[in-house]
Protein backbone atom coordinates (compact mmCIF):
# COMPACT_ATOMS: atom_id res chain seq x y z
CA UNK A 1 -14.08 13.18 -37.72
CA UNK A 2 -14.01 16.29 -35.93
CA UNK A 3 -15.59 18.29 -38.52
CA UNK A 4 -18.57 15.57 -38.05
CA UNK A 5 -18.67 16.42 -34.49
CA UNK A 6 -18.03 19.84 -34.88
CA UNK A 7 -21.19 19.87 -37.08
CA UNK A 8 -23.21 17.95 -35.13
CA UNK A 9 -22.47 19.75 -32.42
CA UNK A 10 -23.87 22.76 -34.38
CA UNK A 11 -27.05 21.03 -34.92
CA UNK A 12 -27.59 20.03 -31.41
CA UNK A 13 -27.30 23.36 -30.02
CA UNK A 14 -29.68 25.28 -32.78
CA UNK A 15 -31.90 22.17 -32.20
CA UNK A 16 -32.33 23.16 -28.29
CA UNK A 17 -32.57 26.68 -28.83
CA UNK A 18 -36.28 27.02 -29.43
CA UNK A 19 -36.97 24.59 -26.36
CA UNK A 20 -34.25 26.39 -24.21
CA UNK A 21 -36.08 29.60 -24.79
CA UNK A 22 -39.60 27.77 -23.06
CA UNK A 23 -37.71 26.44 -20.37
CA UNK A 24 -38.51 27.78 -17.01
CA UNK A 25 -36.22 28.66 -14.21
CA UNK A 26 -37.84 26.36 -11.74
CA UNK A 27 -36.19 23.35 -11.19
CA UNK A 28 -38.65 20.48 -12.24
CA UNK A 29 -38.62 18.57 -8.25
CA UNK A 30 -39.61 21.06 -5.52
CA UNK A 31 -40.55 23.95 -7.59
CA UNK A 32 -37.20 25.39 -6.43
CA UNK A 33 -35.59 28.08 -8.57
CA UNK A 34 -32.38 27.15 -10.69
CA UNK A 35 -29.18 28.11 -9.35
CA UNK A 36 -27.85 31.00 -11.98
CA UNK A 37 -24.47 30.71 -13.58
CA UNK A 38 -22.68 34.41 -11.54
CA UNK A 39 -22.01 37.82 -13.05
CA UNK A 40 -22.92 39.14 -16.36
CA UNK A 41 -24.70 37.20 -19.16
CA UNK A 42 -22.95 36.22 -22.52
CA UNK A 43 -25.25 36.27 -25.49
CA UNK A 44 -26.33 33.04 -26.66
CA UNK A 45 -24.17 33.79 -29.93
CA UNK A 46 -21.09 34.07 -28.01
CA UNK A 47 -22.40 31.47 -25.54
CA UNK A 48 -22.35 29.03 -28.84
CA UNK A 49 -19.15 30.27 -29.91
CA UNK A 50 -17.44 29.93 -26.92
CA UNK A 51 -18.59 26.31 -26.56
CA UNK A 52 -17.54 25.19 -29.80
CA UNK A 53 -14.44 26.96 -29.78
CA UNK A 54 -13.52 25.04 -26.25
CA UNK A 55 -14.62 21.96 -27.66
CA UNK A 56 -11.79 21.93 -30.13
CA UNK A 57 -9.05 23.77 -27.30
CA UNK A 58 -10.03 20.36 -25.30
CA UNK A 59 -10.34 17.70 -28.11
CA UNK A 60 -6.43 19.45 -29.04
CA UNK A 61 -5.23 19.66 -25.70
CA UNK A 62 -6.48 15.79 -24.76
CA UNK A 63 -5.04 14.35 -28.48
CA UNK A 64 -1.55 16.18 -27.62
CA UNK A 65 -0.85 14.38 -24.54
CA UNK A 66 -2.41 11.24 -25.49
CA UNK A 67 -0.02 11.44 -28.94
CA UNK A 68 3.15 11.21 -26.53
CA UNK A 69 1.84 9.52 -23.34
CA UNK A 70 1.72 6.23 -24.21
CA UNK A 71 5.22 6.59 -25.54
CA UNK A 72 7.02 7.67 -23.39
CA UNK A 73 9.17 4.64 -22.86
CA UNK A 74 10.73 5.01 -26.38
CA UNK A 75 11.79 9.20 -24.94
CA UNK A 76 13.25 7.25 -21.91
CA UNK A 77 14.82 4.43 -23.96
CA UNK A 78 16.48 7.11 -26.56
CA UNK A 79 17.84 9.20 -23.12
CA UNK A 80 19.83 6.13 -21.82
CA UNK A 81 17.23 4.21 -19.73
CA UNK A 82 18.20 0.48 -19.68
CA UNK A 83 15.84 -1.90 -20.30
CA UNK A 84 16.09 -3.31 -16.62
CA UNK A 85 14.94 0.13 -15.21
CA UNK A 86 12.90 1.31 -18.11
CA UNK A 87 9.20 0.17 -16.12
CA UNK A 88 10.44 1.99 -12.84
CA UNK A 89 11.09 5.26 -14.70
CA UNK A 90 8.05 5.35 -17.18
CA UNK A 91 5.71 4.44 -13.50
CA UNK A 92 7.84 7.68 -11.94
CA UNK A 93 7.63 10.00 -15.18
CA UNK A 94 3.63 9.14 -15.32
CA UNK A 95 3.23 10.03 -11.56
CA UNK A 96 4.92 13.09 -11.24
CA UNK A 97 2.31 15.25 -13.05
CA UNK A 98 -0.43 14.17 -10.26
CA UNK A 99 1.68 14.22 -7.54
CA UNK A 100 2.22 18.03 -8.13
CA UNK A 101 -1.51 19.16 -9.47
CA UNK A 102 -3.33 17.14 -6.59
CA UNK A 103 -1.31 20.70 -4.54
CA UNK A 104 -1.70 23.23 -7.01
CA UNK A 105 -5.10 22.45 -8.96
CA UNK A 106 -6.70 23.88 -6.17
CA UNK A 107 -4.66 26.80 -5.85
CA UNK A 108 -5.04 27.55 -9.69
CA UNK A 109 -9.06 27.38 -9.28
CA UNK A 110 -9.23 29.99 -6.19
CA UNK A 111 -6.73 32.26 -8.65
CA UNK A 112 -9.01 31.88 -11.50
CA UNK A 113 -12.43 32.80 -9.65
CA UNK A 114 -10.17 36.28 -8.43
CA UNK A 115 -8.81 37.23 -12.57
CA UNK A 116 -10.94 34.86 -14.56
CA UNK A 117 -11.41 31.69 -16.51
CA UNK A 118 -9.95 32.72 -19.58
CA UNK A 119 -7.00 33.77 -18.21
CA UNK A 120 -6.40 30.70 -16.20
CA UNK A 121 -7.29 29.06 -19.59
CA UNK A 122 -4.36 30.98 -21.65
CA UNK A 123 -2.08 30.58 -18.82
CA UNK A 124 -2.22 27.14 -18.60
CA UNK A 125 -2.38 26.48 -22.59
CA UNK A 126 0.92 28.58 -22.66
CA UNK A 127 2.25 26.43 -19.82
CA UNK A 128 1.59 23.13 -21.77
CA UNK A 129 2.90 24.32 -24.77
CA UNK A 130 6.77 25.20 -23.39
CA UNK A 131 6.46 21.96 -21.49
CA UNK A 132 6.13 19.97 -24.17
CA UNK A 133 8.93 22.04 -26.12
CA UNK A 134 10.50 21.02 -22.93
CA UNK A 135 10.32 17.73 -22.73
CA UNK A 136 11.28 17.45 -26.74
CA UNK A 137 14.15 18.63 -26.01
CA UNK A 138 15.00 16.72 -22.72
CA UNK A 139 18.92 15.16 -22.81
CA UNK A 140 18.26 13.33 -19.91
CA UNK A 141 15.70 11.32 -18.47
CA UNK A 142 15.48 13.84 -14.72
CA UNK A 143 15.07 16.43 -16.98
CA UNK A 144 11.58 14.35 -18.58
CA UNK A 145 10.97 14.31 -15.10
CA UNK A 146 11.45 17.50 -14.43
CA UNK A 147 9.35 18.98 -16.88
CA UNK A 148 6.23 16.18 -16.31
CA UNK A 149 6.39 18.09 -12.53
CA UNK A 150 6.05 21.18 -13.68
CA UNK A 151 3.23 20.33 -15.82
CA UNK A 152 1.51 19.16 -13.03
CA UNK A 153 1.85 21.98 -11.21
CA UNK A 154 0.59 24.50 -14.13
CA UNK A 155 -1.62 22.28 -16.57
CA UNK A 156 -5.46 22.62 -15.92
CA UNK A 157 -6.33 23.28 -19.32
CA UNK A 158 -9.57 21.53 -19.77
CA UNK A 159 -10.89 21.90 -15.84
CA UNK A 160 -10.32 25.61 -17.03
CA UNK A 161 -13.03 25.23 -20.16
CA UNK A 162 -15.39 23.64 -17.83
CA UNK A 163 -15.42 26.05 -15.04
CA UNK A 164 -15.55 28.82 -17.69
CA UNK A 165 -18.45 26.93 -19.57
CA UNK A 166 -19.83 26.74 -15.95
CA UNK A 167 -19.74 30.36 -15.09
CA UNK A 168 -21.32 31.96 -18.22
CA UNK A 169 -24.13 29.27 -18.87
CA UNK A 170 -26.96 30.16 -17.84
CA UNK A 171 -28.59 27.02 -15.43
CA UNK A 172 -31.42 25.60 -18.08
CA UNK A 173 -28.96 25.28 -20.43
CA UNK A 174 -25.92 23.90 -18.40
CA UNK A 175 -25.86 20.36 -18.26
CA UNK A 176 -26.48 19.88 -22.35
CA UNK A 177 -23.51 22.36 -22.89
CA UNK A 178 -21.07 20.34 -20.11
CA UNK A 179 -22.51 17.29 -21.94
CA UNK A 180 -21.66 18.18 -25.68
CA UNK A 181 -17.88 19.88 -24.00
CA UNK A 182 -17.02 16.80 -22.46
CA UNK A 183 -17.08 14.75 -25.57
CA UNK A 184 -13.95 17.18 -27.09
CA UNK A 185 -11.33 15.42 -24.25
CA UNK A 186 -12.96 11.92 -25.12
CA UNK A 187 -12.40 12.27 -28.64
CA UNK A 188 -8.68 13.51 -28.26
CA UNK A 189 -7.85 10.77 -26.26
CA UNK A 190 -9.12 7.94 -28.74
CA UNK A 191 -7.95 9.10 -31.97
CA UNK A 192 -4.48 10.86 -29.98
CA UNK A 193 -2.76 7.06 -29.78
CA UNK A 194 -4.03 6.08 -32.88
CA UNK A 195 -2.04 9.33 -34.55
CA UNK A 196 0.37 9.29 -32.06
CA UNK A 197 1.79 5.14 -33.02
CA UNK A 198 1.65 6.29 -36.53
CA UNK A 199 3.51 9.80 -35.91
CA UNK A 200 6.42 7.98 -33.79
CA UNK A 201 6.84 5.38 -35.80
CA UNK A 202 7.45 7.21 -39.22
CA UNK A 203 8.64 10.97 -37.73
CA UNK A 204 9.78 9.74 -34.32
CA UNK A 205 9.29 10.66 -30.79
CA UNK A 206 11.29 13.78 -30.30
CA UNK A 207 9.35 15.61 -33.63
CA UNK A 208 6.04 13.53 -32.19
CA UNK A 209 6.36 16.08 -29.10
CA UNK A 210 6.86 19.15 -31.42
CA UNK A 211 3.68 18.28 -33.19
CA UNK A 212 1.41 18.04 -29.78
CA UNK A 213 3.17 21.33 -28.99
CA UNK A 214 1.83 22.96 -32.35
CA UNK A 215 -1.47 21.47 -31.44
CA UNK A 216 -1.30 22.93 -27.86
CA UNK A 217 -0.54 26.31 -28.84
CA UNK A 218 -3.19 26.28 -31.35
CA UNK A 219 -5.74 25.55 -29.03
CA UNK A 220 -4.61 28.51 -26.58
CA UNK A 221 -4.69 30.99 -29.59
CA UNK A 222 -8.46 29.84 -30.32
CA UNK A 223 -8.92 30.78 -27.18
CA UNK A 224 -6.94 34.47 -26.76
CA UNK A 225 -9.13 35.42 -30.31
CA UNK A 226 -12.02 34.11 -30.23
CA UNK A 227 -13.55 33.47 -26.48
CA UNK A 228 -15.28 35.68 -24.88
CA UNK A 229 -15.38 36.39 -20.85
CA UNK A 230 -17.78 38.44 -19.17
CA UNK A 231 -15.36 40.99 -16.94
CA UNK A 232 -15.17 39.04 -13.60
CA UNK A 233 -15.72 40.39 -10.34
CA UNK A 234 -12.25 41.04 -9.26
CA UNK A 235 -12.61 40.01 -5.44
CA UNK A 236 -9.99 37.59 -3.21
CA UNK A 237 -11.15 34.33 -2.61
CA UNK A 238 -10.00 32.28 0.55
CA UNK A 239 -10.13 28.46 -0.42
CA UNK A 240 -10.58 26.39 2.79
CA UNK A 241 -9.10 22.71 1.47
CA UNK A 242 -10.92 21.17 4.14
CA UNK A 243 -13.87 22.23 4.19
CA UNK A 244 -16.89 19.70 4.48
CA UNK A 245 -14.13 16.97 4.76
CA UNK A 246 -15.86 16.17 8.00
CA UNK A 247 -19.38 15.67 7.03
CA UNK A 248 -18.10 13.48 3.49
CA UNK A 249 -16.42 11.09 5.51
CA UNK A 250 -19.02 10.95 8.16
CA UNK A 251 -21.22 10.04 5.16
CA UNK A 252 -20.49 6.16 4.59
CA UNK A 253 -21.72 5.07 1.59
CA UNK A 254 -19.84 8.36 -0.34
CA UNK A 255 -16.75 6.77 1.71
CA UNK A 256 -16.76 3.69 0.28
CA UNK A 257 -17.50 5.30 -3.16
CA UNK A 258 -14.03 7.49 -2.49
CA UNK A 259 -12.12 4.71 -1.08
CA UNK A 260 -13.18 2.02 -4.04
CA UNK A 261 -12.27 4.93 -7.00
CA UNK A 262 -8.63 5.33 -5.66
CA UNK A 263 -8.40 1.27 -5.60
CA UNK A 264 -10.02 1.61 -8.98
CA UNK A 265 -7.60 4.62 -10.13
CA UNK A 266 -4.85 2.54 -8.90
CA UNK A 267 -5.09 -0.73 -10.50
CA UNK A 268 -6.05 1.01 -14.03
CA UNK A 269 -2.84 3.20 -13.74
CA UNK A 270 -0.77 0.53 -12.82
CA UNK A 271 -0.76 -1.29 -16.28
CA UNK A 272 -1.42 1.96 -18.44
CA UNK A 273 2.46 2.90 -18.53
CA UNK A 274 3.57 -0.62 -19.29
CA UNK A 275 1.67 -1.34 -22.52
CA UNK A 276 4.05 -0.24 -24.43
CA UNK A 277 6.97 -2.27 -22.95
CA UNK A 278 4.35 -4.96 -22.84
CA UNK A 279 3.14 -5.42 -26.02
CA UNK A 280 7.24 -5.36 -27.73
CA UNK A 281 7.59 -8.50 -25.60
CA UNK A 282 4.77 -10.53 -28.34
CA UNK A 283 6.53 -12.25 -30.94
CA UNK A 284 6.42 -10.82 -34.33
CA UNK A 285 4.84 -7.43 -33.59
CA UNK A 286 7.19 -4.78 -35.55
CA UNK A 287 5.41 -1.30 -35.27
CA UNK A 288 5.08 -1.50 -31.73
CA UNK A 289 4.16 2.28 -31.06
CA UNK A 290 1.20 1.77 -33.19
CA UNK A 291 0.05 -1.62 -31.93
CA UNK A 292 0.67 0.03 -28.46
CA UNK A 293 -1.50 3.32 -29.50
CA UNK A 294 -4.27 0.78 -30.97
CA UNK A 295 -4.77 -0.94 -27.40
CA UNK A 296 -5.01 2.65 -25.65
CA UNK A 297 -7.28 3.78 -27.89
CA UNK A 298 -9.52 0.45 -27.71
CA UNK A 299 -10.31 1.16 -24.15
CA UNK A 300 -11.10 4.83 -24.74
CA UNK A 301 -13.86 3.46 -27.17
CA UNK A 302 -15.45 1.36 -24.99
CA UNK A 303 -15.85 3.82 -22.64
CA UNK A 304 -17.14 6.79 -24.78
CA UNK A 305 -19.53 3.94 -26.43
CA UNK A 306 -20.84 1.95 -23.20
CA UNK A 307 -20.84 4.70 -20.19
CA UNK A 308 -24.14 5.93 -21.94
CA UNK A 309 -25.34 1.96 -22.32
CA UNK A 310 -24.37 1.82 -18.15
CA UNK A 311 -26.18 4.55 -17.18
CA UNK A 312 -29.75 3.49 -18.70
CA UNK A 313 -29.07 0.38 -17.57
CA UNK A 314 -28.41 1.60 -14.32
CA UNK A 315 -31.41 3.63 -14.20
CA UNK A 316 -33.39 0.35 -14.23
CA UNK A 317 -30.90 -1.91 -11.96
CA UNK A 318 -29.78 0.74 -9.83
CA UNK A 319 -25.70 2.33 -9.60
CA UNK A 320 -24.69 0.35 -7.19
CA UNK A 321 -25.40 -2.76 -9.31
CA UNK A 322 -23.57 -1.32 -12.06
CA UNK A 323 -20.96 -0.09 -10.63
CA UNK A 324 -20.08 -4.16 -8.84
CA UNK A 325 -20.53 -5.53 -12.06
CA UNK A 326 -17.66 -2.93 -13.53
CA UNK A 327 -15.51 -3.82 -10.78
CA UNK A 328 -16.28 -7.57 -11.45
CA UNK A 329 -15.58 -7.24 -14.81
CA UNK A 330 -12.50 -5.29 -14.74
CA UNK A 331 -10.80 -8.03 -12.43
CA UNK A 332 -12.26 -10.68 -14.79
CA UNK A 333 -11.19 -8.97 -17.40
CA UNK A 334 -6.98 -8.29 -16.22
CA UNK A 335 -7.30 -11.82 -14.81
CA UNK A 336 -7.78 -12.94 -18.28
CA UNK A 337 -5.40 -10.84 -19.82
CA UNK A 338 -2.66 -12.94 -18.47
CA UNK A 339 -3.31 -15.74 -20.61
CA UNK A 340 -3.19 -13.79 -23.61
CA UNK A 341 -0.39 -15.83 -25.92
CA UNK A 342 -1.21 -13.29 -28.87
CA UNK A 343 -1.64 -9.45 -29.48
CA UNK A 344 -5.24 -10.15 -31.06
CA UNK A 345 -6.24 -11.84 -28.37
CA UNK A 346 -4.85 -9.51 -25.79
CA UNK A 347 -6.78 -6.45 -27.86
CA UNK A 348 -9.97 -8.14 -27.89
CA UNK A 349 -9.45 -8.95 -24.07
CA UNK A 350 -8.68 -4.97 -23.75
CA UNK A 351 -11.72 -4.01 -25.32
CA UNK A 352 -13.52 -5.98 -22.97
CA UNK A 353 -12.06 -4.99 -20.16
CA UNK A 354 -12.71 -1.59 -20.91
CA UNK A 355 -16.82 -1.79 -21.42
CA UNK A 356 -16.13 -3.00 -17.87
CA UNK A 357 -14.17 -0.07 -16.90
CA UNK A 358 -16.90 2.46 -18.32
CA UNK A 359 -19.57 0.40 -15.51
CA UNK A 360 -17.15 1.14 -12.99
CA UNK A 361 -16.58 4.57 -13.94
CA UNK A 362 -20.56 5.24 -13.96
CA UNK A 363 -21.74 3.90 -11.50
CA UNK A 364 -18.81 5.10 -9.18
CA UNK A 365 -19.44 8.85 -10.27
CA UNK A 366 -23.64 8.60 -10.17
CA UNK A 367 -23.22 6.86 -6.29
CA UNK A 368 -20.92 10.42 -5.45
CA UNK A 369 -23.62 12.03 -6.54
CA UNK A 370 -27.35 10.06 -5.46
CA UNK A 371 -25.28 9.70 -1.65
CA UNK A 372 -25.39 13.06 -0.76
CA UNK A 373 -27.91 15.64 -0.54
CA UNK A 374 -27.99 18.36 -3.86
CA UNK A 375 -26.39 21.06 -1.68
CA UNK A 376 -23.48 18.58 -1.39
CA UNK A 377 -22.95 17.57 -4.76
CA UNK A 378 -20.22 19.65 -5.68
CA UNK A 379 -18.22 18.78 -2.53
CA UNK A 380 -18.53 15.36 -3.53
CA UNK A 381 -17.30 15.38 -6.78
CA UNK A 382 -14.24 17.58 -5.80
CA UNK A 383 -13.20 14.98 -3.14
CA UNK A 384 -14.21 12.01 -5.96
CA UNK A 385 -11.56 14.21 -8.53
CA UNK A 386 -9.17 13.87 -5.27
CA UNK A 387 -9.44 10.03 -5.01
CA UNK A 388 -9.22 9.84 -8.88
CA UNK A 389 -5.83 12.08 -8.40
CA UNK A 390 -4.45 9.63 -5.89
CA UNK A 391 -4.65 6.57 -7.13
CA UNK A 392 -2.79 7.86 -10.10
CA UNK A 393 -0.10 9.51 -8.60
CA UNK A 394 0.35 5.47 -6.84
CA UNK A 395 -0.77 3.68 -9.60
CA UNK A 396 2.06 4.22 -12.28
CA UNK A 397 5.20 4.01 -9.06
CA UNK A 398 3.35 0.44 -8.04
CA UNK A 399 3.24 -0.49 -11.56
CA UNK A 400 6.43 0.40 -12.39
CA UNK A 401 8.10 -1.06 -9.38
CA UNK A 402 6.16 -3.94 -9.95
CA UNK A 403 6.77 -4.63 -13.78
CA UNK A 404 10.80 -4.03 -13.12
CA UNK A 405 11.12 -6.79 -9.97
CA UNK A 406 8.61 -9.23 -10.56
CA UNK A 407 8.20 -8.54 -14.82
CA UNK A 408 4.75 -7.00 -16.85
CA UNK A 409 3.20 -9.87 -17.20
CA UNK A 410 2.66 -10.38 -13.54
CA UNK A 411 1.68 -6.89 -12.88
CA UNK A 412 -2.11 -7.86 -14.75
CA UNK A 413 -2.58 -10.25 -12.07
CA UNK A 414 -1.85 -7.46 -9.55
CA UNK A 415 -4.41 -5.16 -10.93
CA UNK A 416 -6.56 -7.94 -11.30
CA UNK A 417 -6.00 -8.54 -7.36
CA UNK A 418 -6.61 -4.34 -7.15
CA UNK A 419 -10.50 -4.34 -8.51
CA UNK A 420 -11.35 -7.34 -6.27
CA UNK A 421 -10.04 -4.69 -3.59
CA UNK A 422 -12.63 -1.82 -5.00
CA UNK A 423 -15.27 -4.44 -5.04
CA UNK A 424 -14.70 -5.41 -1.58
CA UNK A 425 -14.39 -1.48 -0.43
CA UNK A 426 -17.62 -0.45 -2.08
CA UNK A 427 -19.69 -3.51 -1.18
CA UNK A 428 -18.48 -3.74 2.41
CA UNK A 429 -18.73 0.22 2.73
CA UNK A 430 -22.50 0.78 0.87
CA UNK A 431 -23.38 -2.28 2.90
CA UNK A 432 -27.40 -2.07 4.16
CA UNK A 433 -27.70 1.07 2.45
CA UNK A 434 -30.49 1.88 -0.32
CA UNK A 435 -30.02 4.28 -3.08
CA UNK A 436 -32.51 6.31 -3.84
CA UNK A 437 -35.16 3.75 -6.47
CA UNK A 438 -33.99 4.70 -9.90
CA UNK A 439 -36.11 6.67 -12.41
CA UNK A 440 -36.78 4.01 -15.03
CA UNK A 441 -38.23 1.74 -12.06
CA UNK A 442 -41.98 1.22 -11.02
């Protein structure tokens, strides 16, 4: 599959070429000159190398976390965890990782913009790499947590190959080369459960964390021989964390878009470290790391298959439309899931839940964007990253908490309880206001 994509990836780009080369700088509304990516140009061989190579770093780096993630109650169980704590500690192992990078992601951009992307790119592929070595080789379950912090605090793999994708494109050729990398991390984290079930159940977990090591570090050597950074201008950088924090929040309809994506975050994080425990409890089901892989990687299908189906239709309907009906959906959807008696029902209810998700998703992120003026944009979608951030650093504790006082099954109900809470954010908050008319309307 990823020699498919690789290909057609190939294709795209020499497709585009010939057009690229006709496109003019001037931005098509306004006449207004395209922003430049900084500093010195890359040629468009290495530009094409450098993407393709990235790709695979992020479609490895996503597939070797989502190989162990979903697991990592069976790490937990082998390290001593009883089964009457086991929810509590997979919620607090799950959270620690945001709770740390919401501090230091910022801190890791500024560095990068002073010594360069690729740097920050081999840094943190180095990082992830002993982590998971780490975290292998973990005799207690503090120590799991222990390394999860850390990773928070030094991941930032794939944020790295965006900003340095950013950087050295130049602007009419930007958004198709952030379009084509940002189906790498979607395809790691659909087929990384699927391989991950199968990998646990026959090698088991401990050599399962060895492999997504291997994969990490072969991703950061890909990157050390074969991209390519323009010498960066080697200047300080003061990050002001605040900045336009002010005028966002003065700004209500992007305030009820932040607000309803943590609720969102929240609820969706609050089941995700249960599934496994969850789907053990069905009667009959044997390879439960596989079954358990197969439901996270339903979900990540939907997604990658509907978010483009959401945004056309929201082009006609408008976001905010789409993005209620997500919402809707989604609390429909883990309503439902709580009269699931069997695991086929329960996946098809998954899949469905997650076409519903992908709504939410895009029309949450297109609102961030449509509510504030272009100069804002990227302001906006830092804070959105922030919400997203938060409500899963809460999401897994809640859910853990939860599944451990009250049991699993209830905690779908809860969730279920949490989109009707984004709904109610984003309709209350965007209340009277009127998105710009869509394109595909006349």
């Amino acid at each position: 599959m990823c020699g498919r994509l690789g290909w057609g990836l190939r294709r795209w780009l020499r497709r585009g070429e010939a057009a690229a080369a006709r496109e003019s700088p001037v931005a098509a509304r306004g006449g207004r000159a395209a922003v430049p990516a900084p500093g010195p140009r890359l040629t468009l061989a290495e530009e094409r190398r450098n993407l393709l190579v990235l790709w695979l770093g992020c479609f490895l780096t996503s597939a070797s976390w989502s190989l162990v993630l979903p697991f990592m109650p069976i790490l937990l169980a082998h390290l001593g965890v009883r089964p009457a704590h086991l929810a509590t500690w997979t919620g607090i192992v799950f959270a620690a990782a945001f709770a740390t990078a919401i501090f230091f992601s910022p801190l890791w951009g500024a560095w990068a913009d002073a010594v360069g992307r690729k740097v920050n790119l081999l840094r943190s592929g180095i990082t992830i790499t002993v982590v998971l070595v780490g975290m292998a080789n973990a005799g207690a379950p503090w120590l799991v947590l222990i390394w999860r912090l850390l990773n928070g605090a030094f991941s930032g793999f794939i944020p790295a190959a965006y900003s340095l994708v950013a950087a050295t494109t130049p602007g009419h050729r930007l958004g198709r080369s952030l379009g084509a990398l940002q189906t790498g991390p979607a395809a790691g984290a659909i087929l990384g459960p699927l391989i991950g079930g199968a990998l646990v159940q026959v090698v088991g977990i401990r050599s399962t964390f060895y492999l997504s090591a291997a994969a990490q570090a072969v991703a950061t050597a890909l990157v050390l021989a074969l991209v390519r950074e323009p010498d960066p201008p080697r200047r300080g950088m003061r990050l002001d964390l605040f900045a336009g924090l002010g005028q966002a929040f003065a700004n209500r309809p992007l305030r009820a878009v932040l607000g309803a994506t943590v609720i969102l975050q929240l609820a969706l994080t609050l089941i995700e470290p249960l599934i496994t425990i969850y789907v053990g409890q069905f009667h009959g089901v044997t390879a439960v790391p596989f079954m358990a892989g197969l439901l996270f990687s339903l979900v990540g299908v939907a997604a990658v298959v509907c978010s483009p189906l959401w945004g056309r239709f929201g082009e006609r309907v408008g976001y905010k439309r789409i993005a209620l009906l997500g919402l809707g959906g989604a609390a429909i959807g883990n309503a439902a899931q709580l009269l699931c008696r069997t695991l086929l029902t329960f996946g098809a209810v998954r899949l469905a839940t997650g076409v519903a998700y992908a709504g939410a998703n895009a029309g949450l992120g297109t609102l961030a964007a449509i509510s504030v003026p272009e100069s804002f944009r990227g302001r906006a979608y830092g804070l959105l990253t922030s919400s997203q951030q938060l409500g899963n650093l809460f999401g897994p504790l809640l859910g853990g908490f939860w599944g451990d006082s009250l049991g699993i099954h209830s905690a779908f109900g809860l969730a279920s309880i949490g989109f009707v809470g984004a709904l109610a954010v984003l309709a209350l908050g965007a209340l009277g206001w009127r998105e710009p008319e869509p394109a595909g309307v006349r």
